[in-house]
N, C-alpha and C. Protein backbone atom coordinates (compact mmCIF):
# COMPACT_ATOMS: atom_id res chain seq x y z
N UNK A 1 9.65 -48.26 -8.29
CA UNK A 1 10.99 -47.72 -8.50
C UNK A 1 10.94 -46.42 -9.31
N UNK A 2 10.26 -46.56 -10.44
CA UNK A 2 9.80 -45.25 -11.03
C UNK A 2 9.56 -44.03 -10.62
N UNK A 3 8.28 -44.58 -9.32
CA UNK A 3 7.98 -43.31 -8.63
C UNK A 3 8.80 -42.66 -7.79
N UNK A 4 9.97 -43.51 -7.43
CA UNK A 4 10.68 -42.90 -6.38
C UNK A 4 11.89 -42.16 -7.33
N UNK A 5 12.18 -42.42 -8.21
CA UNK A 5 12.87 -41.62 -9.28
C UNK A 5 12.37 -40.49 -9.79
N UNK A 6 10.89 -40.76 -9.72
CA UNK A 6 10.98 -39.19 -10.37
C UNK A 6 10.81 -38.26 -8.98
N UNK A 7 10.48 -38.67 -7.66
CA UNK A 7 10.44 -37.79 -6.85
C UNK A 7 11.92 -37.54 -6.58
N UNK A 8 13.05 -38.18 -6.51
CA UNK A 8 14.00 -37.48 -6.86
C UNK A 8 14.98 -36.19 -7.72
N UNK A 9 13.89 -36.98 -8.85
CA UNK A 9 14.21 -36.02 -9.81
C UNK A 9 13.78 -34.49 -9.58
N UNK A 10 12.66 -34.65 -8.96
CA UNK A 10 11.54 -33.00 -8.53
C UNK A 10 12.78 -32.35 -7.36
N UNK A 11 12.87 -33.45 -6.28
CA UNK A 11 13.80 -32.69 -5.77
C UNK A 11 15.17 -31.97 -6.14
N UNK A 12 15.76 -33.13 -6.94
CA UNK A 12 17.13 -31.92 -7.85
C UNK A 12 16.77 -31.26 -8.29
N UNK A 13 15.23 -31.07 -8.94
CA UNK A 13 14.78 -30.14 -9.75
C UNK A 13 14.77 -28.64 -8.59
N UNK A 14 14.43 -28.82 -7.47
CA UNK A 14 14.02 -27.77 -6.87
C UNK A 14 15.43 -27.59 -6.21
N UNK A 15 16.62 -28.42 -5.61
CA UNK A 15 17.89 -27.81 -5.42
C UNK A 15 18.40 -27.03 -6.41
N UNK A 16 18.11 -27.22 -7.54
CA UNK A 16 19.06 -26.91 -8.72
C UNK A 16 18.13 -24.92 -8.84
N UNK A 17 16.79 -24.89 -8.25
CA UNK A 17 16.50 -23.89 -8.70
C UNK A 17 16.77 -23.25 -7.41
N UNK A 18 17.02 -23.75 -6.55
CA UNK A 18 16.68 -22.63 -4.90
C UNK A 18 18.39 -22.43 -5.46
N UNK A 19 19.75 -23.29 -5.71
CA UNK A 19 20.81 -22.62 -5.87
C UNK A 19 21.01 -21.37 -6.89
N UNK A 20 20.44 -21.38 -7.76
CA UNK A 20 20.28 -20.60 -8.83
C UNK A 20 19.45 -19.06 -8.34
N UNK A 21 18.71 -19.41 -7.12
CA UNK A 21 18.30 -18.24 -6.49
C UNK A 21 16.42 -18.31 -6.48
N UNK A 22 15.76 -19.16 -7.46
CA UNK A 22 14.75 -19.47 -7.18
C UNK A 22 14.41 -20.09 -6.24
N UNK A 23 13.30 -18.97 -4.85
CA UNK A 23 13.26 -19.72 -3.58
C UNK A 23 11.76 -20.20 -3.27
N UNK A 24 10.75 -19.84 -4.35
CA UNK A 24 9.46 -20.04 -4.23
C UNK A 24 9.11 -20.62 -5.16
N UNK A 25 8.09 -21.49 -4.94
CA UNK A 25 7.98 -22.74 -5.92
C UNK A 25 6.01 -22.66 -5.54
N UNK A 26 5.03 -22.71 -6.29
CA UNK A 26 3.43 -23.05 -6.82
C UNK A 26 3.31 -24.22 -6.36
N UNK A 27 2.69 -24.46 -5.03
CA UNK A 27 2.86 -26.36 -5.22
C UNK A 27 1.86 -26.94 -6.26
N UNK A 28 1.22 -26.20 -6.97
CA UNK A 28 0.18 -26.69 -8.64
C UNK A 28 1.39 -26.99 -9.51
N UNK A 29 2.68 -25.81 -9.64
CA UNK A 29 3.22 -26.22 -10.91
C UNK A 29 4.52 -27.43 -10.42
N UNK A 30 4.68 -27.70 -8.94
CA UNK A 30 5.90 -28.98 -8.85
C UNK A 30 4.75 -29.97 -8.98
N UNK A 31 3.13 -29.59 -8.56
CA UNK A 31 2.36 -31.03 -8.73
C UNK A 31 2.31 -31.80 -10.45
N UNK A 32 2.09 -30.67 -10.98
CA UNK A 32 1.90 -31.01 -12.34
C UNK A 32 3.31 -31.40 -13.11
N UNK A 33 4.83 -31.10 -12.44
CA UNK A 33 5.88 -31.46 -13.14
C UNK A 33 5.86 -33.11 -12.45
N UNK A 34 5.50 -33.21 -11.59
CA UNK A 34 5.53 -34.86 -11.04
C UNK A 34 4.61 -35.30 -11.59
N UNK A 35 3.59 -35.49 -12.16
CA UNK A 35 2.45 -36.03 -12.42
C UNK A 35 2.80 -36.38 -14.02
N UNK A 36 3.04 -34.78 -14.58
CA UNK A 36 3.50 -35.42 -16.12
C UNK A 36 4.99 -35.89 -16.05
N UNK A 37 5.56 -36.05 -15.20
CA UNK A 37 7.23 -37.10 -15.30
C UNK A 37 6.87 -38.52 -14.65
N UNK A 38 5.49 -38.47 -14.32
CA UNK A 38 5.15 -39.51 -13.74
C UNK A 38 4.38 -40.49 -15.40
N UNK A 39 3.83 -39.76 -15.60
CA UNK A 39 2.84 -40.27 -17.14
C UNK A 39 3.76 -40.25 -17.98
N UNK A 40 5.34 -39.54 -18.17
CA UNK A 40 6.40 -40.00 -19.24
C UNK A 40 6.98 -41.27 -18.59
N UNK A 41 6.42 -42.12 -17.15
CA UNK A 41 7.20 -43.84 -17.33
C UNK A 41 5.93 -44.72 -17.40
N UNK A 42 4.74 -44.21 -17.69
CA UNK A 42 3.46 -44.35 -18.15
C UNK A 42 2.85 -45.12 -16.68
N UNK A 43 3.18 -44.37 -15.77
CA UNK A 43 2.04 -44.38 -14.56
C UNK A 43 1.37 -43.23 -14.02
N UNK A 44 0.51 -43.98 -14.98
CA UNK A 44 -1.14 -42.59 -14.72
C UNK A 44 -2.11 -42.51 -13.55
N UNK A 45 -2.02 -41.85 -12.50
CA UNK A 45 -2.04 -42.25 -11.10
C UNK A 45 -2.89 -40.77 -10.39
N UNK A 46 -3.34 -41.09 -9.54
CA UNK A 46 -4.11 -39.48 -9.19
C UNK A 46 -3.31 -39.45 -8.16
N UNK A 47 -2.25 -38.20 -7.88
CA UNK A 47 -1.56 -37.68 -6.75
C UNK A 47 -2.00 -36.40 -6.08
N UNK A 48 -1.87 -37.15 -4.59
CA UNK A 48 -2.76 -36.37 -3.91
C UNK A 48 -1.57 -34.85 -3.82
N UNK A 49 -2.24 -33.80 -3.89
CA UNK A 49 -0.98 -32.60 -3.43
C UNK A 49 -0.91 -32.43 -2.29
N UNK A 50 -1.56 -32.82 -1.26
CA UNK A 50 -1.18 -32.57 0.23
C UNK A 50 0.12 -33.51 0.74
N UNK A 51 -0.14 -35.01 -0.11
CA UNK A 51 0.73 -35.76 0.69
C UNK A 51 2.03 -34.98 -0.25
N UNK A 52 1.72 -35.22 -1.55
CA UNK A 52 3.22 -34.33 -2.01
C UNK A 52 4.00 -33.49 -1.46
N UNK A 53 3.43 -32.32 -0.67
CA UNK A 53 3.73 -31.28 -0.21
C UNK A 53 4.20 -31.85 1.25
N UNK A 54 3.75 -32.53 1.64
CA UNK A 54 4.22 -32.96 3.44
C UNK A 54 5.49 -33.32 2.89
N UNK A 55 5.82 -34.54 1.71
CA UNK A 55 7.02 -35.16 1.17
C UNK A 55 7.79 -34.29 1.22
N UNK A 56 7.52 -33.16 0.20
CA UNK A 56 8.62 -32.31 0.16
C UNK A 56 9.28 -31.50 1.43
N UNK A 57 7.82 -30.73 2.23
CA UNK A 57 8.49 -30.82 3.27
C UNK A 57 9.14 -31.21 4.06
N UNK A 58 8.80 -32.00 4.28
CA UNK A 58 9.84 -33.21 4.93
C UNK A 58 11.35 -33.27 4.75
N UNK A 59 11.54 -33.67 3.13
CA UNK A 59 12.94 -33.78 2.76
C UNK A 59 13.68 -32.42 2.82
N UNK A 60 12.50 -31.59 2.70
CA UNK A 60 13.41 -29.98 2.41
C UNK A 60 12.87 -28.80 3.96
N UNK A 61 13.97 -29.50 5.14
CA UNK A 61 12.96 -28.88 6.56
C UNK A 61 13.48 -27.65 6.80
N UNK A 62 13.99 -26.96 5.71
CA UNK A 62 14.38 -25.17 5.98
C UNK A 62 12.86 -24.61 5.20
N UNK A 63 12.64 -25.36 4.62
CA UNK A 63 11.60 -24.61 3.69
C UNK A 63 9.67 -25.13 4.21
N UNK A 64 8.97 -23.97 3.96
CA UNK A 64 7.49 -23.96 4.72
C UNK A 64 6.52 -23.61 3.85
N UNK A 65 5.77 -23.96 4.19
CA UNK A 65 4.29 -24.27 3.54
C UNK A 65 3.71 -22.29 3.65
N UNK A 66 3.48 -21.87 2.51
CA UNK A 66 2.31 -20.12 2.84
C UNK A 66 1.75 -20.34 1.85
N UNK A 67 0.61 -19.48 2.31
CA UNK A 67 -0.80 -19.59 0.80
C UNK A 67 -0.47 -18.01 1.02
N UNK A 68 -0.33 -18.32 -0.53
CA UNK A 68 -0.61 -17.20 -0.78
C UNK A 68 -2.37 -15.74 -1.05
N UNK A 69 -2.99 -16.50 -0.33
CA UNK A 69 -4.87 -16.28 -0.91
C UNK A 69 -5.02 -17.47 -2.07
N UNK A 70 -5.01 -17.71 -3.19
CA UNK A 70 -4.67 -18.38 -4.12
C UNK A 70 -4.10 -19.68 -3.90
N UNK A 71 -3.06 -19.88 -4.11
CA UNK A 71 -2.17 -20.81 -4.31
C UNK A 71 -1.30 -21.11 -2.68
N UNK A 72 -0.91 -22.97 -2.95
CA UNK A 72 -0.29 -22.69 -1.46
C UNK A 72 0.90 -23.23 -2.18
N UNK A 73 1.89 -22.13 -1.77
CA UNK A 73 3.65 -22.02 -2.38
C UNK A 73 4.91 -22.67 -1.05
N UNK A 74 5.32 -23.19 -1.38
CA UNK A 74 6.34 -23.72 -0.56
C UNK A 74 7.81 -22.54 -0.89
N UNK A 75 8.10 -22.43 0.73
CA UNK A 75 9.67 -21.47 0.14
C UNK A 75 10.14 -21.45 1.27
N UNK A 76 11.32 -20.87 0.94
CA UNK A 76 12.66 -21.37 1.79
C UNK A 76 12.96 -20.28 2.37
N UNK A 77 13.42 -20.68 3.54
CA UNK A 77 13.87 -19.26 4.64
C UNK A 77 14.54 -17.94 4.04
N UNK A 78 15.29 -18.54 2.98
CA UNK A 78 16.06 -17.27 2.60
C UNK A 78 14.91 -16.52 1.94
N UNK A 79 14.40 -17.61 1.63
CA UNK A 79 13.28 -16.33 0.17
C UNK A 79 12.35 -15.66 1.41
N UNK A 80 12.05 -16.38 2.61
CA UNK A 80 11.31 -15.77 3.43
C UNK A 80 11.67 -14.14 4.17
N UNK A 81 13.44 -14.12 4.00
CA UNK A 81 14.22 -13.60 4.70
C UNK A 81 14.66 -12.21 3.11
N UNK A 82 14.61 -12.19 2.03
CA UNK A 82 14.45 -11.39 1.25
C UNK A 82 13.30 -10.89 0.52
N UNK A 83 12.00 -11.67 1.23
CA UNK A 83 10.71 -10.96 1.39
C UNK A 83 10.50 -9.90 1.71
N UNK A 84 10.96 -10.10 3.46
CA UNK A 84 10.81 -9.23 4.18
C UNK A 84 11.59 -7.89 3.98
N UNK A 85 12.78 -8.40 3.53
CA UNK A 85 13.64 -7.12 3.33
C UNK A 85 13.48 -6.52 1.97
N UNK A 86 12.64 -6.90 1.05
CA UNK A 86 11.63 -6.08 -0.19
C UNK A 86 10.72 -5.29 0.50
N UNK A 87 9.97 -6.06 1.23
CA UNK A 87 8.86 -5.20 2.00
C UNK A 87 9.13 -4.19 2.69
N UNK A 88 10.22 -4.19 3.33
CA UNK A 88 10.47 -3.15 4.43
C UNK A 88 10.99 -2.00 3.81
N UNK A 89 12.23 -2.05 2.50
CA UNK A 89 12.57 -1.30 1.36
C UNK A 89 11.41 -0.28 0.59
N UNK A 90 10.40 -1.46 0.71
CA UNK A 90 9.12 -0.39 -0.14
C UNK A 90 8.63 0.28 0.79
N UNK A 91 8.54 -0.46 1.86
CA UNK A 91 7.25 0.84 3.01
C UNK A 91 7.54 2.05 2.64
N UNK A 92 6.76 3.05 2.68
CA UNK A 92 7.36 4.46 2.74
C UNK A 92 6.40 5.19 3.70
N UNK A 93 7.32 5.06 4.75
CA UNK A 93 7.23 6.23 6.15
C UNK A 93 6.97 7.10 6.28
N UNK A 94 7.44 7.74 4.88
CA UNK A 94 6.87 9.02 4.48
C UNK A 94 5.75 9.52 5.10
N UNK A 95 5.06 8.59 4.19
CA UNK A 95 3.22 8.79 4.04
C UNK A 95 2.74 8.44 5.04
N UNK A 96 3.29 7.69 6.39
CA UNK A 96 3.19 7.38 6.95
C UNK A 96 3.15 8.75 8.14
N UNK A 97 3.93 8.86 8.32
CA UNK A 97 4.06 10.25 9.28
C UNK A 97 3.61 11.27 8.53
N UNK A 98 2.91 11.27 7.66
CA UNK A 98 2.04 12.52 6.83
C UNK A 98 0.64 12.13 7.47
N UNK A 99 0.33 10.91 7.47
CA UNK A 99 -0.84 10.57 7.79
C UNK A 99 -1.03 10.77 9.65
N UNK A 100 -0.04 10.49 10.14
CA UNK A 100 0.15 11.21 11.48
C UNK A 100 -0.10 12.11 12.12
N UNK A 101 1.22 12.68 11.25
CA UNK A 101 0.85 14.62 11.40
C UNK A 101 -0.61 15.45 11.26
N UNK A 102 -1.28 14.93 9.98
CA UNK A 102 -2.41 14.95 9.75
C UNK A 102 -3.47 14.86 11.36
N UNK A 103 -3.18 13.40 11.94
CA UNK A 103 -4.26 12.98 12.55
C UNK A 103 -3.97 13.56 14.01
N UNK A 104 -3.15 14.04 13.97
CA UNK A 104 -2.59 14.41 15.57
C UNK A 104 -3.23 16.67 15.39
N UNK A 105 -2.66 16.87 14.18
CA UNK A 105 -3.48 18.25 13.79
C UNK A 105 -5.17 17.92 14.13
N UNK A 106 -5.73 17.29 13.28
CA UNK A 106 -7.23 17.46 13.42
C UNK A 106 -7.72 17.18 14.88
N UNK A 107 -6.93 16.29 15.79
CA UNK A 107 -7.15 16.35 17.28
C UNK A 107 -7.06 17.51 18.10
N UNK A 108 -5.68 17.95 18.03
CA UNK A 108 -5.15 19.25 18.38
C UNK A 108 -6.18 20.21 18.32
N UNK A 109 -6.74 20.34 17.56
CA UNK A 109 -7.83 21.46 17.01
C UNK A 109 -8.89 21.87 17.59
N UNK A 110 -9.23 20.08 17.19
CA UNK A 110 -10.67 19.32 17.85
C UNK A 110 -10.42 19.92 19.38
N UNK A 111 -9.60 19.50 20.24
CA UNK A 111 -9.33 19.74 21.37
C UNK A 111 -9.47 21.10 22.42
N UNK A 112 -8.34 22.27 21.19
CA UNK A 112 -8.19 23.43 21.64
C UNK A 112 -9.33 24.48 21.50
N UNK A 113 -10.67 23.64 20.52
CA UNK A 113 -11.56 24.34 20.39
C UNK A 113 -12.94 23.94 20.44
N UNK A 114 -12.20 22.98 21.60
CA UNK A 114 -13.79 22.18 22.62
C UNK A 114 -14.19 22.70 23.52
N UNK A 115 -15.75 23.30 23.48
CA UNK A 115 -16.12 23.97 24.34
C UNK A 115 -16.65 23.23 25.59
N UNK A 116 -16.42 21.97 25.76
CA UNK A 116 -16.90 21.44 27.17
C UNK A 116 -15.64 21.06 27.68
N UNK A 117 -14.23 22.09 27.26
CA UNK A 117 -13.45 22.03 27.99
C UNK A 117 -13.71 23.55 29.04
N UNK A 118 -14.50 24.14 29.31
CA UNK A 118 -14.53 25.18 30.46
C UNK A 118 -15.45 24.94 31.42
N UNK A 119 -14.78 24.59 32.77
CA UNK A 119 -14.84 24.42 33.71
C UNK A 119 -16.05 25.70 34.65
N UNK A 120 -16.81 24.95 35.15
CA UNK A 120 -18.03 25.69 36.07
C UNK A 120 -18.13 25.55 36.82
N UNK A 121 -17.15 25.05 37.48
CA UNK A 121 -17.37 24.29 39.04
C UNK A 121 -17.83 23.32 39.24
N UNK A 122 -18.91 22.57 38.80
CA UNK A 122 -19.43 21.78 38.84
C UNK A 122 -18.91 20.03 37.99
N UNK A 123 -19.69 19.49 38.70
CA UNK A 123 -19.24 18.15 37.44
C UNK A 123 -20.62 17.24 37.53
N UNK A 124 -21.22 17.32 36.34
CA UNK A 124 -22.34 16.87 35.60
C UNK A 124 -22.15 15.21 35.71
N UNK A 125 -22.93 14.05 35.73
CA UNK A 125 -23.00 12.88 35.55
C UNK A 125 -22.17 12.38 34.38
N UNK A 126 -21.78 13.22 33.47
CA UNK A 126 -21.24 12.54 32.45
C UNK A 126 -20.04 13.73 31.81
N UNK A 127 -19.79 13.95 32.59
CA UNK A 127 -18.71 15.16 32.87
C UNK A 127 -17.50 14.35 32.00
N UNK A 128 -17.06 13.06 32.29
CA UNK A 128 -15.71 12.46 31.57
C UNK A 128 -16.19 12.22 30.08
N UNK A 129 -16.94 12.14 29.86
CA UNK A 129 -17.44 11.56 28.54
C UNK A 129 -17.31 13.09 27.66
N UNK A 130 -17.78 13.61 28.38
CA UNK A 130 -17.72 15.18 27.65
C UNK A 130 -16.96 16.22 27.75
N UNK A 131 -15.96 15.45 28.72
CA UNK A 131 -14.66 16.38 29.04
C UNK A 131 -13.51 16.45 27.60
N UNK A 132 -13.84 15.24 26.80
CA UNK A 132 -12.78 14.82 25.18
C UNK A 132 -13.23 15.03 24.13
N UNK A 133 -13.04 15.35 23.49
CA UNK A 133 -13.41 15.44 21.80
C UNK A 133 -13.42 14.40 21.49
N UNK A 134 -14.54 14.22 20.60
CA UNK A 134 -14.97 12.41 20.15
C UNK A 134 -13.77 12.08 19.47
N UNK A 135 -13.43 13.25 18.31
CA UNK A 135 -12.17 12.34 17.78
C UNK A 135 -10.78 12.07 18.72
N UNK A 136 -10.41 12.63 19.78
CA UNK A 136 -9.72 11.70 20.74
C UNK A 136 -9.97 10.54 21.05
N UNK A 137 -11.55 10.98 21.33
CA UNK A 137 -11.72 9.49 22.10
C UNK A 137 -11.70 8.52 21.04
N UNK A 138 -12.22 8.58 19.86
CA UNK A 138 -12.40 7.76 18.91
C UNK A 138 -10.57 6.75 18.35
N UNK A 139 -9.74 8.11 18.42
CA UNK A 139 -7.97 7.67 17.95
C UNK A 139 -7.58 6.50 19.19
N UNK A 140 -8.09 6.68 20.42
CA UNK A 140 -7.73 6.30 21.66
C UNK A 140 -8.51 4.59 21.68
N UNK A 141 -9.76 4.94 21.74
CA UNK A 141 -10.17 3.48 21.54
C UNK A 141 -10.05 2.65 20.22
N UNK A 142 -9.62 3.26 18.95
CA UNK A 142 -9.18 2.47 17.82
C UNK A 142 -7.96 1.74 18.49
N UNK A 143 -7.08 2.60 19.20
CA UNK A 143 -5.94 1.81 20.21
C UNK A 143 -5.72 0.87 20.26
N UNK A 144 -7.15 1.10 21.41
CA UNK A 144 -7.16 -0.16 22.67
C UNK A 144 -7.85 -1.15 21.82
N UNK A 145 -9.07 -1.03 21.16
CA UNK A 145 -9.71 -1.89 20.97
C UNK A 145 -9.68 -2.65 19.64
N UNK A 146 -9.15 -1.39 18.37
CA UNK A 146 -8.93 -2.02 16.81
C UNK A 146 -9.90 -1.68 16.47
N UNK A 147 -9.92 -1.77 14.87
CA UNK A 147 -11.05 -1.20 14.48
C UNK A 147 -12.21 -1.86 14.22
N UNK A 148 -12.04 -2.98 14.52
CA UNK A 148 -13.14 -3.79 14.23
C UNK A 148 -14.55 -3.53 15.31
N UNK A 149 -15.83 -3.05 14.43
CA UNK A 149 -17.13 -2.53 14.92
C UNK A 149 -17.64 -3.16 16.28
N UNK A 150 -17.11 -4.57 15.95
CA UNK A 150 -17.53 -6.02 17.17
C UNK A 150 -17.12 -5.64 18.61
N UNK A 151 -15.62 -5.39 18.56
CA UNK A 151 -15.08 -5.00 19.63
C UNK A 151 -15.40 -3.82 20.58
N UNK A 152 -16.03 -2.85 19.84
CA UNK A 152 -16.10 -1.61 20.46
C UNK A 152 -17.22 -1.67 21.42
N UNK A 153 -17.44 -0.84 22.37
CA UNK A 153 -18.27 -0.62 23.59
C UNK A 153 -19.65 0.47 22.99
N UNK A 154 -20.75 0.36 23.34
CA UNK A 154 -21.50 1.38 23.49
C UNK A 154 -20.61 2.60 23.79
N UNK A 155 -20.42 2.78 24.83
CA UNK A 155 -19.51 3.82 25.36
C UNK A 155 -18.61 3.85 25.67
N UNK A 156 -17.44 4.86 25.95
CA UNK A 156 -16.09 4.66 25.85
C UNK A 156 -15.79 3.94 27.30
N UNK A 157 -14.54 2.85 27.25
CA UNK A 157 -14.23 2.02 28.57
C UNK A 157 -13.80 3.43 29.25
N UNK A 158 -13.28 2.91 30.59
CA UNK A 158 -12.98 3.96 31.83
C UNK A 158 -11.33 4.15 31.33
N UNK A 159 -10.78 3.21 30.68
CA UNK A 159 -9.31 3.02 30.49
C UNK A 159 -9.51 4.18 29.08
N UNK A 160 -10.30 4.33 27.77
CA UNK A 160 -10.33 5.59 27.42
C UNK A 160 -10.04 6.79 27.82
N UNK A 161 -11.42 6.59 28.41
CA UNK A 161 -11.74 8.14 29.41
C UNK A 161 -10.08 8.70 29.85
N UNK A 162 -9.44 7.91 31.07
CA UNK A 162 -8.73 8.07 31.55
C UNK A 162 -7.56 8.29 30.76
N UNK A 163 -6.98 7.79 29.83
CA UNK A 163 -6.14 7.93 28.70
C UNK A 163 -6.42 9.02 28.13
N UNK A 164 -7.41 9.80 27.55
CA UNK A 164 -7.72 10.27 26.82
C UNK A 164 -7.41 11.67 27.96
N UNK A 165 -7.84 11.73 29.10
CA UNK A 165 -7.50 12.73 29.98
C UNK A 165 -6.14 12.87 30.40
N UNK A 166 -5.05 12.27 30.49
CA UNK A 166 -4.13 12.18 30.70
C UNK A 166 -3.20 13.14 29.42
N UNK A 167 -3.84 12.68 28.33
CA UNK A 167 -3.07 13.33 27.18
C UNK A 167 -3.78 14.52 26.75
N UNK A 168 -4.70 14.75 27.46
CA UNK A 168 -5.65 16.69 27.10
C UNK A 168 -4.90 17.31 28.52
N UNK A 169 -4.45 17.15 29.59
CA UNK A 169 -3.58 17.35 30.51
C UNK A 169 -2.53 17.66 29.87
N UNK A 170 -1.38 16.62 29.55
CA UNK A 170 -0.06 17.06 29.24
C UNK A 170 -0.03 17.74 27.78
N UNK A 171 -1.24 18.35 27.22
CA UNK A 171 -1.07 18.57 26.13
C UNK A 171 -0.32 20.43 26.23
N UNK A 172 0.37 20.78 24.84
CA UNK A 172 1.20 22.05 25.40
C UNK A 172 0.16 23.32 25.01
N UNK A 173 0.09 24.21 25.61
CA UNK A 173 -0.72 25.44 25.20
C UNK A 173 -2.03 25.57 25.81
N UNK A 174 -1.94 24.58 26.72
CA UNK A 174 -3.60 24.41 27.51
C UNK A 174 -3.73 25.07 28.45
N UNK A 175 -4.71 25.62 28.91
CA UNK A 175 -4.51 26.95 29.91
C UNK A 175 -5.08 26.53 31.51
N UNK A 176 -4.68 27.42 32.50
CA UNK A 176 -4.75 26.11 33.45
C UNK A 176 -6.23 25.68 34.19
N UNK A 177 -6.96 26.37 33.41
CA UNK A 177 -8.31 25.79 33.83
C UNK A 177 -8.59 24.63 33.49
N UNK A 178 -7.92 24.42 32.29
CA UNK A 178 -8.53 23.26 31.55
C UNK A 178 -7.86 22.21 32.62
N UNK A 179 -6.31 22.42 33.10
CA UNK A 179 -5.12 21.32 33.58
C UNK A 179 -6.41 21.31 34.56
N UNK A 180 -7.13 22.26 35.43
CA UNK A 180 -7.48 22.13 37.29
C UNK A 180 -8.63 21.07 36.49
N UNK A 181 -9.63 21.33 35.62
CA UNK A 181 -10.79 20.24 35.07
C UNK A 181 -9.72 19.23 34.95
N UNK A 182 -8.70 18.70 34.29
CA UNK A 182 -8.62 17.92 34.35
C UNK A 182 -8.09 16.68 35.48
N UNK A 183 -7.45 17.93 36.60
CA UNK A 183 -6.75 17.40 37.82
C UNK A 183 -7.94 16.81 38.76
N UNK A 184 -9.13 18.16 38.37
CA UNK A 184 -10.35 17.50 39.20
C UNK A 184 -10.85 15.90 38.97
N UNK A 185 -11.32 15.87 37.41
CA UNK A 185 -11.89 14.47 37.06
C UNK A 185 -10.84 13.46 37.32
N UNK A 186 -9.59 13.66 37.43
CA UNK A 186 -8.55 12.81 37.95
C UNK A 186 -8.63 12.33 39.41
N UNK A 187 -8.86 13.48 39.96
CA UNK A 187 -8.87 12.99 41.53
C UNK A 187 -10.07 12.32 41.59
N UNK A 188 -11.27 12.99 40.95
CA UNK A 188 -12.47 11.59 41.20
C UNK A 188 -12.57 10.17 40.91
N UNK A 189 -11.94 10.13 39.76
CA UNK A 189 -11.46 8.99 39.31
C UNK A 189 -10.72 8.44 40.34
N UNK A 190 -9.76 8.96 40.72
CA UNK A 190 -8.34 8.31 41.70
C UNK A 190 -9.57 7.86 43.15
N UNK A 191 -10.11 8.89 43.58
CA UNK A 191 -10.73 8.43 44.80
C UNK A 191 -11.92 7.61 44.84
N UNK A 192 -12.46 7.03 43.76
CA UNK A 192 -13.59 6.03 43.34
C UNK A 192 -13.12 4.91 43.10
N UNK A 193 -12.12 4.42 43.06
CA UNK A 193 -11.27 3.61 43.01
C UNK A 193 -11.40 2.91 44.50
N UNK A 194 -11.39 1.36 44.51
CA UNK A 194 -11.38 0.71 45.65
C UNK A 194 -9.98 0.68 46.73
N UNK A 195 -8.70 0.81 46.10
CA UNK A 195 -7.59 0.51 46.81
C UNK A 195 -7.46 2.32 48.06
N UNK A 196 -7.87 2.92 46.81
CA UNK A 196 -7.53 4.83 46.90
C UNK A 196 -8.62 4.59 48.54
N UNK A 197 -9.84 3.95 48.75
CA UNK A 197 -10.47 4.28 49.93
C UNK A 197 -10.25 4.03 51.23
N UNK A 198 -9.19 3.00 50.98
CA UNK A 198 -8.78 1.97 52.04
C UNK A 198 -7.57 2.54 52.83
């Protein structure tokens, strides 16, 4: 009877704080307020915190289980729901489109002052690979693939390549040798293609 009293009690304890506006709760510090309200009716008992935490969940089904790295905190939609809208308040976009601007300049550059963008007539075995500036190709497959080392290819996929040509094409100020190199490696591409032969 005891025990079920004081788990009552934890729970008014935690209505009384989510009304008050406290929506995140340590499940260490509700373990330790049950444990010592448990040892003030002098049952000294080892409580497990998982089943605690299912309990509470249970009784309280707006509110969810997050670890924080550390600690695993139980909280309630709203607190979940003025998280997010702290977080989104702080982002600053700013720096964000600074870091942009930045990365789209050093391409630009890279690009307009790549010399295996001039066209000889010819097209070499590895003509697409060397038709882009690594740091294109590099912004392009962080893309597709993320940055993680695991994921990446020896060499750039064909869906690169092709991406990466598409946007040295529509890029503005490019002169039209570069557009015919790139219309060329396009059409080879297009006609190496199984559907394009048929």
């Amino acid at each position: 009877m005891n025990e079920s009293r004081v788990f009552v009690e934890l729970i008014t304890f935690i209505e009384k704080s989510v009304d008050s506006g406290t929506l995140l709760f340590k499940l260490t510090e509700l373990h330790s307020l049950y444990v010592d309200r448990l040892s003030d009716f002098g049952i000294n008992k080892v409580v497990n915190k998982t089943r605690l935490k299912n309990n509470l969940l249970h009784h309280f089904p707006e509110a969810q289980e997050q670890c924080d790295g550390k600690n695993i905190v139980i909280i309630f939609k709203k607190g979940m729901e003025d998280m997010f809208k702290d977080a989104l308040k702080k982002r600053d976009f700013s720096e964000d489109a600074t870091i942009l601007a930045k990365s789209a300049k050093i391409i630009r550059n890279d690009i307009f002052t790549n010399e295996c963008l001039k066209f000889n007539g010819s097209f070499p075995s590895n003509c697409q690979e060397n038709s882009l500036p690594s740091s294109l190709k590099f912004l392009i497959s962080l893309k597709l693939n993320g940055p993680n080392s695991k994921e990446q290819d020896k060499h750039e996929s064909q869906a690169c390549l092709t991406v990466g040509q598409l946007i040295l094409y529509n890029m503005k100020k490019v002169s039209w040798i570069v557009n015919l190199h790139c219309l060329f490696i396009l059409a080879s591409i297009y006609t190496s293609l199984p559907e394009a032969r048929n």
